[in-house]
Protein backbone atom coordinates (compact mmCIF):
# COMPACT_ATOMS: atom_id res chain seq x y z
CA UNK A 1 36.33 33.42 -72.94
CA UNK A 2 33.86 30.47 -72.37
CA UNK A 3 33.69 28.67 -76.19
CA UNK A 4 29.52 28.40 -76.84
CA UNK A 5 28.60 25.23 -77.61
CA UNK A 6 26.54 25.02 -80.69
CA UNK A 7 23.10 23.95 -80.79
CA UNK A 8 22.90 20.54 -82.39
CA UNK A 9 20.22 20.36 -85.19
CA UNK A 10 17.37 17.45 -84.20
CA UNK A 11 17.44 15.75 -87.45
CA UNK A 12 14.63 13.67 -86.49
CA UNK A 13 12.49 16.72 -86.73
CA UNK A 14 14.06 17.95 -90.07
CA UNK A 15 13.29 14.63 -92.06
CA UNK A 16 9.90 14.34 -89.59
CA UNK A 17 10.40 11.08 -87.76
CA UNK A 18 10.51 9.67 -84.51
CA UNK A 19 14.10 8.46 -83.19
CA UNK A 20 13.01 4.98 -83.27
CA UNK A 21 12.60 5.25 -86.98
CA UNK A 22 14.24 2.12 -89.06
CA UNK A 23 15.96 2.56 -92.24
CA UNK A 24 13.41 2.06 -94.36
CA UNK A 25 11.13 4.98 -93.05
CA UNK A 26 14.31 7.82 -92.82
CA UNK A 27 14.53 6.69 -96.81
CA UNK A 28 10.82 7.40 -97.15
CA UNK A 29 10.95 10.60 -95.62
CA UNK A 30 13.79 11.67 -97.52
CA UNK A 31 12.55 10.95 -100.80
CA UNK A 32 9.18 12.37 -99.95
CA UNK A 33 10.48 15.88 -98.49
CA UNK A 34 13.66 16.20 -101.24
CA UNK A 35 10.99 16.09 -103.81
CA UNK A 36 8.94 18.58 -102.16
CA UNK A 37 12.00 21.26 -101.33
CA UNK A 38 14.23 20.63 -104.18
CA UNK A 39 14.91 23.82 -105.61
CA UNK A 40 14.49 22.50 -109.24
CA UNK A 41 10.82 22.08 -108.52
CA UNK A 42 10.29 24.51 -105.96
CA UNK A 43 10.93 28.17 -106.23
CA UNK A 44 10.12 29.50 -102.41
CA UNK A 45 13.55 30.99 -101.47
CA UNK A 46 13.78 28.90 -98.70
CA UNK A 47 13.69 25.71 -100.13
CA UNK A 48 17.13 25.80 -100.99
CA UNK A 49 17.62 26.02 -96.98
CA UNK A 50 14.81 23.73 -96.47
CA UNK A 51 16.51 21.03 -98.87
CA UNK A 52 20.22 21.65 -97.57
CA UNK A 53 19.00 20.72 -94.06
CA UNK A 54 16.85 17.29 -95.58
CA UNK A 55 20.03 16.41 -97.51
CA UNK A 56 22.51 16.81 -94.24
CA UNK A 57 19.99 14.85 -91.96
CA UNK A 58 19.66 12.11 -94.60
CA UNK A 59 23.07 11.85 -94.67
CA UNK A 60 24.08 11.28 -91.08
CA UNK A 61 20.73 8.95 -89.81
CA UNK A 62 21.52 6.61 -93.18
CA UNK A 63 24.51 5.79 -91.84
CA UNK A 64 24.80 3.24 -88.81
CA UNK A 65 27.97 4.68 -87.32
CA UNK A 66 27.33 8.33 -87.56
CA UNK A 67 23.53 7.44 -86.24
CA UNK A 68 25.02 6.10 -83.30
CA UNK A 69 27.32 8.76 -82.21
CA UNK A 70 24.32 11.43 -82.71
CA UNK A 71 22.30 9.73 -81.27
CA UNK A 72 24.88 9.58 -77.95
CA UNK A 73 24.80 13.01 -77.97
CA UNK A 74 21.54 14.15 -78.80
CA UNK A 75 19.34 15.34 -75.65
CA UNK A 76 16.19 13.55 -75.22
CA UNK A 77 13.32 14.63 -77.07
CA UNK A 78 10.69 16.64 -74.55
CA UNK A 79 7.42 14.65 -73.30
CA UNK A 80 7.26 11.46 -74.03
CA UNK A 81 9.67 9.24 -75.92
CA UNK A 82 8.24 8.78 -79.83
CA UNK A 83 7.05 5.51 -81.16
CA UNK A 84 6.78 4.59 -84.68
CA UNK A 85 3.05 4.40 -84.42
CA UNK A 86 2.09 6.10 -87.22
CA UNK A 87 0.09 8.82 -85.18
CA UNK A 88 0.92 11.52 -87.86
CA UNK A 89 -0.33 10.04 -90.36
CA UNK A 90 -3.09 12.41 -91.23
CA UNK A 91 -0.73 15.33 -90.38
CA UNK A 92 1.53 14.30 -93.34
CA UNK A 93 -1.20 13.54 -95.75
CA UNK A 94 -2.68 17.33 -95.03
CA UNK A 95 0.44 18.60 -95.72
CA UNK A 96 1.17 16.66 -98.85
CA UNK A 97 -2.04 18.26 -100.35
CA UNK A 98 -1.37 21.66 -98.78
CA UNK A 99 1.96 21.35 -100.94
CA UNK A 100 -0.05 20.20 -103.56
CA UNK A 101 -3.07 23.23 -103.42
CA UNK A 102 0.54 25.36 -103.37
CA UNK A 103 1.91 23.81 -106.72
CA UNK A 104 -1.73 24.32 -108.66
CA UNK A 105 -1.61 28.04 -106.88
CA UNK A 106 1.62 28.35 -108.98
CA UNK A 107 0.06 27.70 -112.25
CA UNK A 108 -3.19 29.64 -111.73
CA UNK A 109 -2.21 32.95 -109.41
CA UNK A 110 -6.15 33.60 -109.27
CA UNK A 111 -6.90 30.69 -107.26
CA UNK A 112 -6.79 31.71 -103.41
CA UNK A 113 -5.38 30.28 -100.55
CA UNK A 114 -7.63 27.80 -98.37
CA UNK A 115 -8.14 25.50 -95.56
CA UNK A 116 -7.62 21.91 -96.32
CA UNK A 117 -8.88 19.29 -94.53
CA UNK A 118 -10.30 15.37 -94.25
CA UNK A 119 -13.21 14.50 -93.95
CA UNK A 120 -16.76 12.36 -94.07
CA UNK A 121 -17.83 11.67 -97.63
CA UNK A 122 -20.78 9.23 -97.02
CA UNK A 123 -23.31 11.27 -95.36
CA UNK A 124 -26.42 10.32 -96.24
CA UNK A 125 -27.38 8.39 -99.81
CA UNK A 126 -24.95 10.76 -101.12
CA UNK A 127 -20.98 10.12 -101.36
CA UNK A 128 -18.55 12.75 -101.65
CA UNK A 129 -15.00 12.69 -102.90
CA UNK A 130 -14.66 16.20 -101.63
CA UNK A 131 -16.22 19.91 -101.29
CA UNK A 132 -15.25 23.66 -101.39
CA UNK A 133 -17.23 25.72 -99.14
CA UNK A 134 -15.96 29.67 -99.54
CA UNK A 135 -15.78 31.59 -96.30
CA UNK A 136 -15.85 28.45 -93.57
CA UNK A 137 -12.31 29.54 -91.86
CA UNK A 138 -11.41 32.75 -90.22
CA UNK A 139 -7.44 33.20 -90.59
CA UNK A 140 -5.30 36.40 -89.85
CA UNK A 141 -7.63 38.60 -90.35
CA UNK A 142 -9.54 37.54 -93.37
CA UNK A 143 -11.78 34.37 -94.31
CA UNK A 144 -10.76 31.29 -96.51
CA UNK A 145 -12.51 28.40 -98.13
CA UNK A 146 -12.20 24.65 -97.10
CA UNK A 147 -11.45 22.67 -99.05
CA UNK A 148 -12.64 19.03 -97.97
CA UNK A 149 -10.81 15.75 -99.06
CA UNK A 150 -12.95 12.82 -98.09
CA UNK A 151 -11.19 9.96 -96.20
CA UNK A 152 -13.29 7.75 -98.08
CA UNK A 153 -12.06 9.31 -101.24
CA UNK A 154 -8.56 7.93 -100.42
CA UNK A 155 -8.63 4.11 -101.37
CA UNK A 156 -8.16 5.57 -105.05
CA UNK A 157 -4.89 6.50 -106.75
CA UNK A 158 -3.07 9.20 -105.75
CA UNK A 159 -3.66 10.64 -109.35
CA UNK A 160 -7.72 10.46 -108.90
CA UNK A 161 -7.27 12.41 -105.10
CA UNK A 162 -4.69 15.02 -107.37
CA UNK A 163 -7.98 15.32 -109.74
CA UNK A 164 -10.37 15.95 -106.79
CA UNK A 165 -8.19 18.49 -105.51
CA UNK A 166 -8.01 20.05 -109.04
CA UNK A 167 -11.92 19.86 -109.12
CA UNK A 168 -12.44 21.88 -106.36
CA UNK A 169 -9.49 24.38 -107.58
CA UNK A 170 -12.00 24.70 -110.65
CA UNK A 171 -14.59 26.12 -107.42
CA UNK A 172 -12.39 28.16 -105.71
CA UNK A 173 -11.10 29.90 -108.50
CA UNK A 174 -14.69 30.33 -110.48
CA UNK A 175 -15.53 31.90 -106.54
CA UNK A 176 -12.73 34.10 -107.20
CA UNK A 177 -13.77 35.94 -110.33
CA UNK A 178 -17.15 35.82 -109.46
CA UNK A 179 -18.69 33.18 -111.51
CA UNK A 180 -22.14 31.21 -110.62
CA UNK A 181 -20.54 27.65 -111.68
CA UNK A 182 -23.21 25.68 -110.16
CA UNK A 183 -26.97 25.55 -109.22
CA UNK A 184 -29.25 22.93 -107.35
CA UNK A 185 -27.59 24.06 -104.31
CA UNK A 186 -24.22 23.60 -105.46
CA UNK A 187 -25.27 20.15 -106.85
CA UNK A 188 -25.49 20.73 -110.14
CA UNK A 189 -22.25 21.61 -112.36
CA UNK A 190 -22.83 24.19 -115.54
CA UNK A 191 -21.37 25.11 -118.71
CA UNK A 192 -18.96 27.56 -116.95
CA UNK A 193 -17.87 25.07 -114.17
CA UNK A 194 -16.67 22.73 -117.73
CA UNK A 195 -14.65 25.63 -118.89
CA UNK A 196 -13.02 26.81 -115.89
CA UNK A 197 -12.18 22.63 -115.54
CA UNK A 198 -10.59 22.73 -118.71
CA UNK A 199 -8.49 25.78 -117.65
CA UNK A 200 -7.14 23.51 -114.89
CA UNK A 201 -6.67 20.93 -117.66
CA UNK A 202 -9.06 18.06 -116.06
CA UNK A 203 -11.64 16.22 -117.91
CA UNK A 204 -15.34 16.25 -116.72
CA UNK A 205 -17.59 14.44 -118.10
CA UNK A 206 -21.79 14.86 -117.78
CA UNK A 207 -24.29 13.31 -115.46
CA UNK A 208 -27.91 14.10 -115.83
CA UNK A 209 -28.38 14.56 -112.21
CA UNK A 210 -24.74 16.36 -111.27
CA UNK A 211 -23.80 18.31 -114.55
CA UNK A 212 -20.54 18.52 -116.05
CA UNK A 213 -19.10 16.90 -112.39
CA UNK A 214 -17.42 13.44 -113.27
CA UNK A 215 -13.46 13.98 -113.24
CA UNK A 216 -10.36 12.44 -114.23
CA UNK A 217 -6.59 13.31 -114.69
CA UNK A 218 -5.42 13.10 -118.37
CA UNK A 219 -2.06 11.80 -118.60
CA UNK A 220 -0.50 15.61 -119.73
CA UNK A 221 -1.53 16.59 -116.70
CA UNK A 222 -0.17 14.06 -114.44
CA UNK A 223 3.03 14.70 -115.74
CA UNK A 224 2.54 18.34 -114.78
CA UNK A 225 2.11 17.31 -111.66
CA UNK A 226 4.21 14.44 -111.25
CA UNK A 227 6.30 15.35 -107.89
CA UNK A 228 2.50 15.79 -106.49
CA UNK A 229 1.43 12.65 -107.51
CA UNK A 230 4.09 10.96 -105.96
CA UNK A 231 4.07 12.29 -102.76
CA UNK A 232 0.26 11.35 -102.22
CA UNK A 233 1.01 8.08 -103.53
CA UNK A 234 3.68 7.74 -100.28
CA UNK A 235 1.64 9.45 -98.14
CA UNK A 236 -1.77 7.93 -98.38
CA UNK A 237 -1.32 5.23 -95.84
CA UNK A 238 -4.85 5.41 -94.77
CA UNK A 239 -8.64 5.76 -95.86
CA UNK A 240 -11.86 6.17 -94.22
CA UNK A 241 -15.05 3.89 -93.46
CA UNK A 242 -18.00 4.50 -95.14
CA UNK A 243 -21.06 5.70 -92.69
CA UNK A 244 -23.66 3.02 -92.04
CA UNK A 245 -26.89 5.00 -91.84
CA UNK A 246 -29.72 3.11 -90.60
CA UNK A 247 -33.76 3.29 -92.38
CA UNK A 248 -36.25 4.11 -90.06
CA UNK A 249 -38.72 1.65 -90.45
CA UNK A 250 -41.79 3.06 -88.54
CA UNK A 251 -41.36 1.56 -85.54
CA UNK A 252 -39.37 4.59 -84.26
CA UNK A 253 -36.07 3.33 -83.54
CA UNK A 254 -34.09 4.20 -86.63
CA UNK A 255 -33.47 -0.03 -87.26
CA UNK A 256 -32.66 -1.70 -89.58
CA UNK A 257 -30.77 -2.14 -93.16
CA UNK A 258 -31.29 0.69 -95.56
CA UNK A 259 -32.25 0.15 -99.08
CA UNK A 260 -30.81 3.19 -100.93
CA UNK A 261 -28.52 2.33 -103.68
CA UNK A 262 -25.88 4.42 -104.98
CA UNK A 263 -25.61 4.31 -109.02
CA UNK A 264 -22.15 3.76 -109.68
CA UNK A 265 -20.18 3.79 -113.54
CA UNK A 266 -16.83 2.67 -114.68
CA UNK A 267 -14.35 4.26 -117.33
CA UNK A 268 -16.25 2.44 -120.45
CA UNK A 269 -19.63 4.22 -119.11
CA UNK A 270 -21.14 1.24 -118.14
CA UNK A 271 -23.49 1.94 -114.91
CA UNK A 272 -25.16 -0.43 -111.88
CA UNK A 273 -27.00 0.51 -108.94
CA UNK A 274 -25.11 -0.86 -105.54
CA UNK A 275 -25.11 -0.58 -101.94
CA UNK A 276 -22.84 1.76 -100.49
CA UNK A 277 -21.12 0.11 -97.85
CA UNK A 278 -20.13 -3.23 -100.53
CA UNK A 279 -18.92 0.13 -102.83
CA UNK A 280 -16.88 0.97 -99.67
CA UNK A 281 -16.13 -2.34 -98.72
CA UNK A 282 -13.59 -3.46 -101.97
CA UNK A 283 -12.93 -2.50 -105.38
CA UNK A 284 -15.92 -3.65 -107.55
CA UNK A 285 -14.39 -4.51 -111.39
CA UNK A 286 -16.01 -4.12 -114.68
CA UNK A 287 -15.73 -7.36 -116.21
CA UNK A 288 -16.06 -5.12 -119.81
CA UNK A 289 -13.23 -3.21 -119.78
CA UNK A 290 -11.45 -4.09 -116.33
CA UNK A 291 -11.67 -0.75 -114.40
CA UNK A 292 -12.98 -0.05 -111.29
CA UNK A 293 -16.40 1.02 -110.62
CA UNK A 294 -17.01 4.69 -108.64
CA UNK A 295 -20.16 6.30 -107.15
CA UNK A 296 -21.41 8.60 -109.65
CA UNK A 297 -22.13 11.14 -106.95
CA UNK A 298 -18.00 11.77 -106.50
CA UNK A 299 -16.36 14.51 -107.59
């Protein structure tokens, strides 16, 4: 009887990198998957698989000698060889905050599964550090929100894209028992949006124009979602250009610089009107209390 010869596991594709990957990115990818499948933190039944496999591919591409005789015997990937170019860079990032729309899921079973995705946040005067629009996406058989993270959203901290995310969890799951939560055309955040916030234990605070809309993490509730808040922090690599929208001036051609200013406020409350590409450009510091200034139409 012919022995079979066993399938070799492509630990590349376990800890998600490309064979050209140095030490210091098999390390990263480690860390950022054992925190995700560890079965301490995560109670799917096949994490414990899941983390078993991390843990044995960690173990083998870490070390020089047992690198080199896999890699000997490894047949070559399909297509065309990988680069360490970074290319799935958004791919990781979506699924860092699908694992993080699963962890909130955990703590509120009302809130529904969605479609996450990046996006534009400066389209017209307006900046957005995200959306939730019920009933965009068609999948298996039934329809799902998006959920939009802007790309412009992510030169904050990991912890202020974890409270954007929890904003629009406040949405999805008002959307879920039925509650009107906003008005103005979405726009405008009520009473009931506030208390469903404070369910997800976020802090809004009011703006005469957006409602109860402003948000931020308190620190009991970045330690409830510390594993999270980590893995953003290692996967947001990247963030998005603002839009440069043009003023038509009259001539017709849609020239020229426009004038709108966004009204942006730091964490003491002080406020200044500013354009939104020098917003975009670099932090912009409060010289009263040292934070950073944000556009006051974010959520």
């Amino acid at each position: 009887m012919t022995a079979r010869t066993r399938t070799q596991p492509d630990y590349y594709a376990i800890l998600g990198i490309p064979p050209a990957a140095a030490l210091a990115d098999i390390k990263r990818a480690y860390r950022r998957l054992a925190r995700r499948y560890h079965p301490d933190t995560n109670p799917d039944r096949d994490a414990a698989r899941r983390f078993r496999q991390i843990t044995e591919a960690y173990e083998l591409l870490s070390d020089p000698a047992r690198r080199a005789a896999y890699d000997a015997t490894r047949p070559p990937a399909p297509g065309p060889p990988a680069t360490p170019d970074n290319s799935a860079v958004v791919s990781r990032l979506l699924a860092v905050l699908e694992d993080a729309w699963t962890a909130i899921r955990r703590h509120h079973p009302q809130i529904p599964p969605v479609v996450i995705i990046i996006g534009s946040g400066s389209t017209g005067r307006h900046r957005l550090y995200g959306h939730h629009d019920p009933g965009r996406w068609h999948v298996t058989g039934g329809d799902r929100a998006e959920i939009m993270i802007s790309g412009e959203g992510l030169t904050r901290d990991a912890a202020s894209v974890l409270g954007t995310l929890l904003h629009e969890a406040a949405h999805a799951l008002a959307a879920s028992r039925g509650i009107q939560d906003t008005s103005r055309q979405g726009r405008y955040h009520n009473q009931k949006y506030k208390t469903l916030a404070g369910e997800l234990a976020i802090t809004v605070s009011h703006d005469d124009r957006l409602g109860w809309s402003l948000t931020t993490v308190p620190p009991e509730t970045a330690r409830k979602y510390a594993v999270q808040i980590a893995a953003l922090a290692e996967a947001m690599t990247l963030w998005r250009h603002a839009e440069h929208h043009a003023t038509n001036r009259g001539n017709g051609t849609g020239g020229g610089r426009s004038t709108n200013l966004l009204a942006a406020c730091c964490p003491c409350g002080r406020s200044i009107r500013i354009a939104a590409s020098t917003l975009a450009a670099a932090p912009v510091i409060c010289a009263a209390c040292d934070g950073k200034f944000e556009a006051k139409e974010a959520r």
